[in-house]
C-alpha atoms as a PDB file:
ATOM      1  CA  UNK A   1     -22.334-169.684  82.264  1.00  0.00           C
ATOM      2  CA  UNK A   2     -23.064-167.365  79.037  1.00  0.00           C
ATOM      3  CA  UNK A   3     -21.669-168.533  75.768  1.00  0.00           C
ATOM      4  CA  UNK A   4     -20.368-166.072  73.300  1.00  0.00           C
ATOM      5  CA  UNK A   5     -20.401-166.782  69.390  1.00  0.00           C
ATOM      6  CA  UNK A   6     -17.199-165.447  68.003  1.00  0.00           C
ATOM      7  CA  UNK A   7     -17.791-163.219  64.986  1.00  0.00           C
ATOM      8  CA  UNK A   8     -15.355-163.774  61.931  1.00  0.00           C
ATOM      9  CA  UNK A   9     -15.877-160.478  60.521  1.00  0.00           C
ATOM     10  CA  UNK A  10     -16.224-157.541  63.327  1.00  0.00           C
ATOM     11  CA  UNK A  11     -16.837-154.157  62.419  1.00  0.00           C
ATOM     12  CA  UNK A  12     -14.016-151.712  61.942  1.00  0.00           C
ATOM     13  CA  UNK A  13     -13.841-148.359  63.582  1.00  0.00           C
ATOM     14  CA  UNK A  14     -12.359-146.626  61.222  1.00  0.00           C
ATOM     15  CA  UNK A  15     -13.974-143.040  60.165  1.00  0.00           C
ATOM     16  CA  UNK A  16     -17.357-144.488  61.044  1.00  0.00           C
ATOM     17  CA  UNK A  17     -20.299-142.730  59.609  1.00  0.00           C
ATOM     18  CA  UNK A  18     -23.284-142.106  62.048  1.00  0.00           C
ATOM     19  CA  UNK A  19     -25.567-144.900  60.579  1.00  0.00           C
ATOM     20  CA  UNK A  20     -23.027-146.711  61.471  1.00  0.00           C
ATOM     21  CA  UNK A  21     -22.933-146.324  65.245  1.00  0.00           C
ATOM     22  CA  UNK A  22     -25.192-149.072  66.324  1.00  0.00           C
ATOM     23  CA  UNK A  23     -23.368-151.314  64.979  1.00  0.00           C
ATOM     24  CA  UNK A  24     -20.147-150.326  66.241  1.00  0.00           C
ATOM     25  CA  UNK A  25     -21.436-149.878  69.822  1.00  0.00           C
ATOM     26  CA  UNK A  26     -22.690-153.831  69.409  1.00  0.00           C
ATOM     27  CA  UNK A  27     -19.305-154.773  68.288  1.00  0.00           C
ATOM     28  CA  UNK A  28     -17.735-153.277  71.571  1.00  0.00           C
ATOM     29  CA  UNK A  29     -20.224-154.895  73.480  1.00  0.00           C
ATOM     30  CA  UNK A  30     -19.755-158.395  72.031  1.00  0.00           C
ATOM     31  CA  UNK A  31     -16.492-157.927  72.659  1.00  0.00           C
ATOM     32  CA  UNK A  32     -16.893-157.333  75.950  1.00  0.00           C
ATOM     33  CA  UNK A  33     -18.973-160.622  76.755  1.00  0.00           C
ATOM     34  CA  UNK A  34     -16.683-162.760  74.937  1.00  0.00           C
ATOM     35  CA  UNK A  35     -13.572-161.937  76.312  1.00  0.00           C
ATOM     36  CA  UNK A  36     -15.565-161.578  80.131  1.00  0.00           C
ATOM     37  CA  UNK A  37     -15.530-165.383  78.965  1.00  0.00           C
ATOM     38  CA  UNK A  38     -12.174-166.269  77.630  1.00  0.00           C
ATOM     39  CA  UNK A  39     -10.369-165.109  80.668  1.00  0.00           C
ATOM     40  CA  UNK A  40     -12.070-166.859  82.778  1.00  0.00           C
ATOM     41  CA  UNK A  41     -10.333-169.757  81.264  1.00  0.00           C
ATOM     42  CA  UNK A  42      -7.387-169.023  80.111  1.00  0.00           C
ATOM     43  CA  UNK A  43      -5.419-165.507  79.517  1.00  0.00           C
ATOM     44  CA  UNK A  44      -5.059-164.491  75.796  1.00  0.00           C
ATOM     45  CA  UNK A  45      -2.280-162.090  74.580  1.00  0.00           C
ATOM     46  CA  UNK A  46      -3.384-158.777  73.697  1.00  0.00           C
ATOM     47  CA  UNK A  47      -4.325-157.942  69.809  1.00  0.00           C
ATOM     48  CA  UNK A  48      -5.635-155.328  67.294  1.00  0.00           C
ATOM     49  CA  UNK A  49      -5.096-151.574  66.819  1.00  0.00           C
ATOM     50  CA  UNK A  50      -6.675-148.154  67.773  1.00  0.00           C
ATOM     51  CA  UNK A  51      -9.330-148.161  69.097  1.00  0.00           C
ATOM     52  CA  UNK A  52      -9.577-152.040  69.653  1.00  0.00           C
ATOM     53  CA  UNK A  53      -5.923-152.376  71.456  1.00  0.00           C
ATOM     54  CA  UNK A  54      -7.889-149.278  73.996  1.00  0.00           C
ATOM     55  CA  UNK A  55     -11.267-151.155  74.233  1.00  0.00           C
ATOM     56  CA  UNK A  56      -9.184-154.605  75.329  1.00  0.00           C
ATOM     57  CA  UNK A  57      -6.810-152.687  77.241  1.00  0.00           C
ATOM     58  CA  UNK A  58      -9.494-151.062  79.558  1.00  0.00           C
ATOM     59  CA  UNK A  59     -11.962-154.247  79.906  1.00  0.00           C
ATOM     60  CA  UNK A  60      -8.985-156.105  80.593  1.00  0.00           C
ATOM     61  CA  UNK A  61      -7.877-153.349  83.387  1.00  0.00           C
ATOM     62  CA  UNK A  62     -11.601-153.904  84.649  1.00  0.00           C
ATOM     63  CA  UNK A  63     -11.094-157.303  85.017  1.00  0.00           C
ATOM     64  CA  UNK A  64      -7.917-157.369  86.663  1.00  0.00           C
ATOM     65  CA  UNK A  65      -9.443-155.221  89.296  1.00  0.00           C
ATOM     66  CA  UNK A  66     -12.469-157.069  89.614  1.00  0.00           C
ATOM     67  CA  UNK A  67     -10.448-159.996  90.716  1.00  0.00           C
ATOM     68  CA  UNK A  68      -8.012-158.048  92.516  1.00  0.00           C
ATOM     69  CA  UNK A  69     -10.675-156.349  94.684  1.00  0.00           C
ATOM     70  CA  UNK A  70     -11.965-159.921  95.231  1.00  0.00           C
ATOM     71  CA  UNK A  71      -8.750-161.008  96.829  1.00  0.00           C
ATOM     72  CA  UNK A  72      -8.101-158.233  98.934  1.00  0.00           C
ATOM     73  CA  UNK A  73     -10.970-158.959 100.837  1.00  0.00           C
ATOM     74  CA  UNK A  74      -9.461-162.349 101.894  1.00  0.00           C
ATOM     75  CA  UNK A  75      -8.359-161.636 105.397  1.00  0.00           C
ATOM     76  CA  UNK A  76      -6.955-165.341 105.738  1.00  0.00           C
ATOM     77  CA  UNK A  77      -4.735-164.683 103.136  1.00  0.00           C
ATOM     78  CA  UNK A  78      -2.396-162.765 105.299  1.00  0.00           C
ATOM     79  CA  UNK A  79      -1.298-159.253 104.716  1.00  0.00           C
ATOM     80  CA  UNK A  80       1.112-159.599 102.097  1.00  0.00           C
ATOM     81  CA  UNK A  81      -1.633-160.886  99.534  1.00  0.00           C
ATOM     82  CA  UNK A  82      -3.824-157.909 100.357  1.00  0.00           C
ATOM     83  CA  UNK A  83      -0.586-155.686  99.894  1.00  0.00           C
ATOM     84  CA  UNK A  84       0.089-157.599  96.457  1.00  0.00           C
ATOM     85  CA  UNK A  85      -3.921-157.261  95.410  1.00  0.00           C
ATOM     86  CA  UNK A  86      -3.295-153.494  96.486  1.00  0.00           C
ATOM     87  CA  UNK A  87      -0.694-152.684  94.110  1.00  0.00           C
ATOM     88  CA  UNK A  88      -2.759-154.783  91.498  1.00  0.00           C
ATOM     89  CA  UNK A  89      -5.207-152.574  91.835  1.00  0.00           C
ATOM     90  CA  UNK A  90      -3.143-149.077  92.030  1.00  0.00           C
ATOM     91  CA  UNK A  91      -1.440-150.649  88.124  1.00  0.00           C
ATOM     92  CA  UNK A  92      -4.800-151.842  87.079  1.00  0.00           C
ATOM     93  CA  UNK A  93      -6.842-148.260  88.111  1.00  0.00           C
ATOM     94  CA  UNK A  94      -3.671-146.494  86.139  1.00  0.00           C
ATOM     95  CA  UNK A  95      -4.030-148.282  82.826  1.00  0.00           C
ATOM     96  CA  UNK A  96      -7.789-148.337  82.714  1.00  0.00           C
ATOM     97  CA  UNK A  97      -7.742-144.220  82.814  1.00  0.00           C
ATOM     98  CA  UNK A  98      -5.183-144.353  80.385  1.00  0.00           C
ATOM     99  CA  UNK A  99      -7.051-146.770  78.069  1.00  0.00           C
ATOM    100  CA  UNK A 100      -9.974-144.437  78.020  1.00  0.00           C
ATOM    101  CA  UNK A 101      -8.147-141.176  77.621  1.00  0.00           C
ATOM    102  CA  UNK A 102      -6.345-143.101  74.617  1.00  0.00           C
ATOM    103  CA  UNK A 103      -9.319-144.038  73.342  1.00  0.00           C
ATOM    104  CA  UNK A 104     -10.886-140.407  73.585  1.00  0.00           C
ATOM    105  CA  UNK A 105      -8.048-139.220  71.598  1.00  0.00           C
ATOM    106  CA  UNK A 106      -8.906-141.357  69.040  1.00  0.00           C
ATOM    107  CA  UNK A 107     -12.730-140.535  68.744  1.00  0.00           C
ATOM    108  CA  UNK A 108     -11.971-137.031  68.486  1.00  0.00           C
ATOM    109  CA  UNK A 109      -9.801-137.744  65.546  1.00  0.00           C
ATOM    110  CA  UNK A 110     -12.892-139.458  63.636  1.00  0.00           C
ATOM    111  CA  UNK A 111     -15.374-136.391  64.282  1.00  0.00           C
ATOM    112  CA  UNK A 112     -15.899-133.945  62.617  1.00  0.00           C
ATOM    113  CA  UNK A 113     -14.914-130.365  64.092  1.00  0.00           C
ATOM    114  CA  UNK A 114     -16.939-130.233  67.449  1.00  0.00           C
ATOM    115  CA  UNK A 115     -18.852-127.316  67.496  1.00  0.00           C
ATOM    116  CA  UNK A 116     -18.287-125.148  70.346  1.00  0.00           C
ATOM    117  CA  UNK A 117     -21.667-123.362  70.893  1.00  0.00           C
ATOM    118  CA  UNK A 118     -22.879-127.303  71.491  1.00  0.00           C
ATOM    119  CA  UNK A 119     -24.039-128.165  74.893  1.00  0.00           C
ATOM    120  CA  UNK A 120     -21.042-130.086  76.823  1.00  0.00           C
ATOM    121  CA  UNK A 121     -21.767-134.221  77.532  1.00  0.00           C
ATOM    122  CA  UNK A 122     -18.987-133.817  80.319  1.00  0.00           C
ATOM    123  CA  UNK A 123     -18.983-137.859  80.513  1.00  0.00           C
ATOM    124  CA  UNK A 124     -16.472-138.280  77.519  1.00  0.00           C
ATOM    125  CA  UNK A 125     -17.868-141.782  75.053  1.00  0.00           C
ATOM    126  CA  UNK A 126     -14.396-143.659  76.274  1.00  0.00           C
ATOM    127  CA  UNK A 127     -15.840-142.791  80.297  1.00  0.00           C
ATOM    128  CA  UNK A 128     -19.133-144.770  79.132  1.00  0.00           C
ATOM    129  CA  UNK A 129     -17.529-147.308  77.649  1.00  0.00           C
ATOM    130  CA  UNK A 130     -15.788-148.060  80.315  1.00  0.00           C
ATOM    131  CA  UNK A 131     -18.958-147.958  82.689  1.00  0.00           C
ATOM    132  CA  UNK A 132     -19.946-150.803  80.152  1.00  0.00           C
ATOM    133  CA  UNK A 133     -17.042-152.780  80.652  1.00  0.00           C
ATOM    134  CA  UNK A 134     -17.663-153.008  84.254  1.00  0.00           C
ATOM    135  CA  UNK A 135     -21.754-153.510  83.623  1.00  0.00           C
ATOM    136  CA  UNK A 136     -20.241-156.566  81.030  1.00  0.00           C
ATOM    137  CA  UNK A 137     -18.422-157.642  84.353  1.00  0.00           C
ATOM    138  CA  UNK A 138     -21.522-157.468  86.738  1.00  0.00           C
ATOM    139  CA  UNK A 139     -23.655-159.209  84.699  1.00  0.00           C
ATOM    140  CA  UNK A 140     -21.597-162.101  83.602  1.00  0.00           C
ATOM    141  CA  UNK A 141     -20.708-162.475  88.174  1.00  0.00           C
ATOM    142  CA  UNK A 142     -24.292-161.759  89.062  1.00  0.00           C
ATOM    143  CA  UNK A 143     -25.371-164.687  86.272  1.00  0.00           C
ATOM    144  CA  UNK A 144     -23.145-167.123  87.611  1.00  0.00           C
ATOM    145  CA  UNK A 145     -24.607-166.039  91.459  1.00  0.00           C
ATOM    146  CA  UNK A 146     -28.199-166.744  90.571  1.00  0.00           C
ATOM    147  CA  UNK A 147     -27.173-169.707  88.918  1.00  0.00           C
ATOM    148  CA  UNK A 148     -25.194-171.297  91.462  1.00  0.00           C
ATOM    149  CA  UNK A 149     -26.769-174.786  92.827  1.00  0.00           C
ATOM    150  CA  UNK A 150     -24.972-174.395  95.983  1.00  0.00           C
ATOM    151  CA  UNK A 151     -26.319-171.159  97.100  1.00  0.00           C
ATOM    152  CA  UNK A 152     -29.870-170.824  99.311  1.00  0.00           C
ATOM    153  CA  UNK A 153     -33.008-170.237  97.003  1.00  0.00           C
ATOM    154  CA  UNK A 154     -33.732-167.151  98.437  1.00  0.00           C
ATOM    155  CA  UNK A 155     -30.229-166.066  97.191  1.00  0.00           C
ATOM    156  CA  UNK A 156     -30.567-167.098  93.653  1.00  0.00           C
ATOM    157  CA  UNK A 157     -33.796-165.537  93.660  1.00  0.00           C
ATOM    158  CA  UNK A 158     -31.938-162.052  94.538  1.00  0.00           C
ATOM    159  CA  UNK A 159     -29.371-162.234  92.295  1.00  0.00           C
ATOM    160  CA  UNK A 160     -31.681-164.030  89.445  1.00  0.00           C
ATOM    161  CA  UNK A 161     -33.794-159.930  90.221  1.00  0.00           C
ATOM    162  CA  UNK A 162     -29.912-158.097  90.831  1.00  0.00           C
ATOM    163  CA  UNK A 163     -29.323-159.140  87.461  1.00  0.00           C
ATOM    164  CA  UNK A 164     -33.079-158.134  85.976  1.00  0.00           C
ATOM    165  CA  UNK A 165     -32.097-154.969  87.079  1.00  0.00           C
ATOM    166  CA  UNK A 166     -28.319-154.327  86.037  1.00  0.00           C
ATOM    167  CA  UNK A 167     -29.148-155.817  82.563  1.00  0.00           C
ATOM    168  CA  UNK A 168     -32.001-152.651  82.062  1.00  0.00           C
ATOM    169  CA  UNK A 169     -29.025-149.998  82.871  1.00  0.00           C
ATOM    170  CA  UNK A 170     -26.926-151.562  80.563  1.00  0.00           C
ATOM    171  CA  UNK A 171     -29.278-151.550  78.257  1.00  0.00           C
ATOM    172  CA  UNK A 172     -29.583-147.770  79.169  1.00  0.00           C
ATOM    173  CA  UNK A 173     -26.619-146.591  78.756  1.00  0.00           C
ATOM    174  CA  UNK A 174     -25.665-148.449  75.616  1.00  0.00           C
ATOM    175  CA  UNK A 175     -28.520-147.077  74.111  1.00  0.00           C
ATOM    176  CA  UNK A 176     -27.874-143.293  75.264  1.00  0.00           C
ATOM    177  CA  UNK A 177     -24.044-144.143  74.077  1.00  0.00           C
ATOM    178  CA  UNK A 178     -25.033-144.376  70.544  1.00  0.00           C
ATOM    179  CA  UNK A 179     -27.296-141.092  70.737  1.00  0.00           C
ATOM    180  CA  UNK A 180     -24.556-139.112  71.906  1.00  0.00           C
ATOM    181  CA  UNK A 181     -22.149-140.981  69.438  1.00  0.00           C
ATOM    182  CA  UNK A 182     -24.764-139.924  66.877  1.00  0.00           C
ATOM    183  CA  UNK A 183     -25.318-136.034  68.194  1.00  0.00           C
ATOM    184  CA  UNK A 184     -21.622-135.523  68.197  1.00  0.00           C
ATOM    185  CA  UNK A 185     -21.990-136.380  64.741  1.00  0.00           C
ATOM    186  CA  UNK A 186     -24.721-133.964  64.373  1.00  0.00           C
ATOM    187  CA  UNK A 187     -22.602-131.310  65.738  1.00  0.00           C
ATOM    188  CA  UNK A 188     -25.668-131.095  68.416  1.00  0.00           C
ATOM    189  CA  UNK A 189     -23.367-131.958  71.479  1.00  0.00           C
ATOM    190  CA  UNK A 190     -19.938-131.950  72.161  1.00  0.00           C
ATOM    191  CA  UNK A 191     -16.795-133.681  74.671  1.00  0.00           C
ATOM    192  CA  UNK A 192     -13.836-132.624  76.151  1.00  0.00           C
ATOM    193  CA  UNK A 193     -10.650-135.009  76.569  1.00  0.00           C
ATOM    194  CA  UNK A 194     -10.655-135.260  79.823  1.00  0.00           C
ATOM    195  CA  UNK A 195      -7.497-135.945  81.866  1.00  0.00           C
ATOM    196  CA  UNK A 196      -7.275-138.433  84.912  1.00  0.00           C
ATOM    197  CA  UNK A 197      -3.922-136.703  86.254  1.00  0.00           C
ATOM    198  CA  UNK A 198      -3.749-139.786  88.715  1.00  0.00           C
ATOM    199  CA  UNK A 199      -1.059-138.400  92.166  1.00  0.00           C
ATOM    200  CA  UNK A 200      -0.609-141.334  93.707  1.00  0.00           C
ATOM    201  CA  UNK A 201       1.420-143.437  91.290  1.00  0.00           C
ATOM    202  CA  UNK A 202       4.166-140.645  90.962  1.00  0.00           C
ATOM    203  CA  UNK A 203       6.692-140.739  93.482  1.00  0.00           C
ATOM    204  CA  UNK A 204       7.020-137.072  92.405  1.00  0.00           C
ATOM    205  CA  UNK A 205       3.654-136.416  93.756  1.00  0.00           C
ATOM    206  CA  UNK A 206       2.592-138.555  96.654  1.00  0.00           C
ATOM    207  CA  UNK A 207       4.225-137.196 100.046  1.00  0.00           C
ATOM    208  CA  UNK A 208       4.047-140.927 101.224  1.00  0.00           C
ATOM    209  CA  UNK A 209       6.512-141.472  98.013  1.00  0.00           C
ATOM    210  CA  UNK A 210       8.749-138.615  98.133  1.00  0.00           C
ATOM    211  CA  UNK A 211       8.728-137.455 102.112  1.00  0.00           C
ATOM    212  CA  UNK A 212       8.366-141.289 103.514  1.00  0.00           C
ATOM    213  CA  UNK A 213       7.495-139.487 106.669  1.00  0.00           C
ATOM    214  CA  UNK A 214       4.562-140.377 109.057  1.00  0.00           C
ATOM    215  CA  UNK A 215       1.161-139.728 107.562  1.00  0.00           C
ATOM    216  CA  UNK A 216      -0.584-136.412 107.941  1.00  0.00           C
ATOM    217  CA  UNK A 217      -2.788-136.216 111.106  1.00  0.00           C
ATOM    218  CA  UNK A 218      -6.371-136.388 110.225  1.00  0.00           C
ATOM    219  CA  UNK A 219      -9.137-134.210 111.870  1.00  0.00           C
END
């Protein structure tokens, strides 16, 4: 199992300046790895403002469903577990898109005007955060695989090559995060806050919610 040294004095995102991006990219990933960590021990309550409170909130959401997904796949569990780990997930799914359009919101607010004529990034900074939450995730599960003494060899070996391989594309895309951090900066590219508009959570929405009649016929 990783171990994660706590940092006493993390970096603020606060009207960042674009030397500054690196560093505030490594923060969120830190963060990301140590509190991967602490839940798997023990839960801890919830802290910090904009943007942090978003960051925690989504990684958090990603973890939920992690473990959620994990459960529903326990047939001897009965069907009301995988109905509870359903509805888990439905809550979780919710608050992880809202996490990331909150903490869109909030990155437009630091920028500078975006300038229109700039080519469109239409994967918004909070979307690739969130794809490194989840990377954060596979890495810490796929460690713990190729590490574990009572799998087969051949296993370990696997995972011990799975996890080779997911830690280059997180490498990847934290490194293109801070470019495009850095050219909507420039002005060079821009992002649009994109909404989720999730349907099946609103009973106003989902004809399973508000008909509670048989479900469509499928072709």
């Amino acid at each position: 199992m990783c171990h994660v040294t706590f940092v006493a004095n993390p970096v603020t995102l606060r009207r960042p300046e674009m030397n500054q991006f690196p560093s505030l990219i490594q923060e969120i990933v830190r963060r990301h790895a140590e509190w991967t960590v602490r839940w798997h021990e023990a839960p801890t309550p919830a802290g910090g403002e904009i943007p942090w409170s978003a960051i925690e909130r989504n990684h958090r959401m990603n973890f939920d469903l992690w473990h959620a997904e994990d459960v529903a796949r326990r047939e001897d569990l009965g069907s009301d577990s995988v109905k509870d780990a359903k509805r888990t997930i439905d809550r979780s799914n919710q608050a992880r898109n809202d996490a990331i359009e909150q903490l869109d919101v909030w990155l437009l607010q630091q920028l500078p005007p975006l300038n229109e004529a700039a080519p469109l990034h239409t994967e918004t900074p909070g979307m690739i955060i969130d794809r490194l939450s989840i990377l954060a995730l596979k890495l810490y599960h796929m460690r713990i695989e190729a590490e574990r003494e009572s799998a087969p060899e051949e296993q370990r070996r696997k995972c011990a090559g799975r996890y080779r391989v997911l830690e280059e594309q997180f490498n990847d895309l934290r490194d293109s995060l801070v470019r495009l951090l850095g050219e909507l900066e420039q002005g060079t590219r821009r992002f649009k806050l994109y909404r989720q508009l999730k349907m099946y959570n609103d009973p106003n929405l989902n004809p399973q919610l508000y008909g509670r009649g048989p479900s469509p016929a499928r072709p």
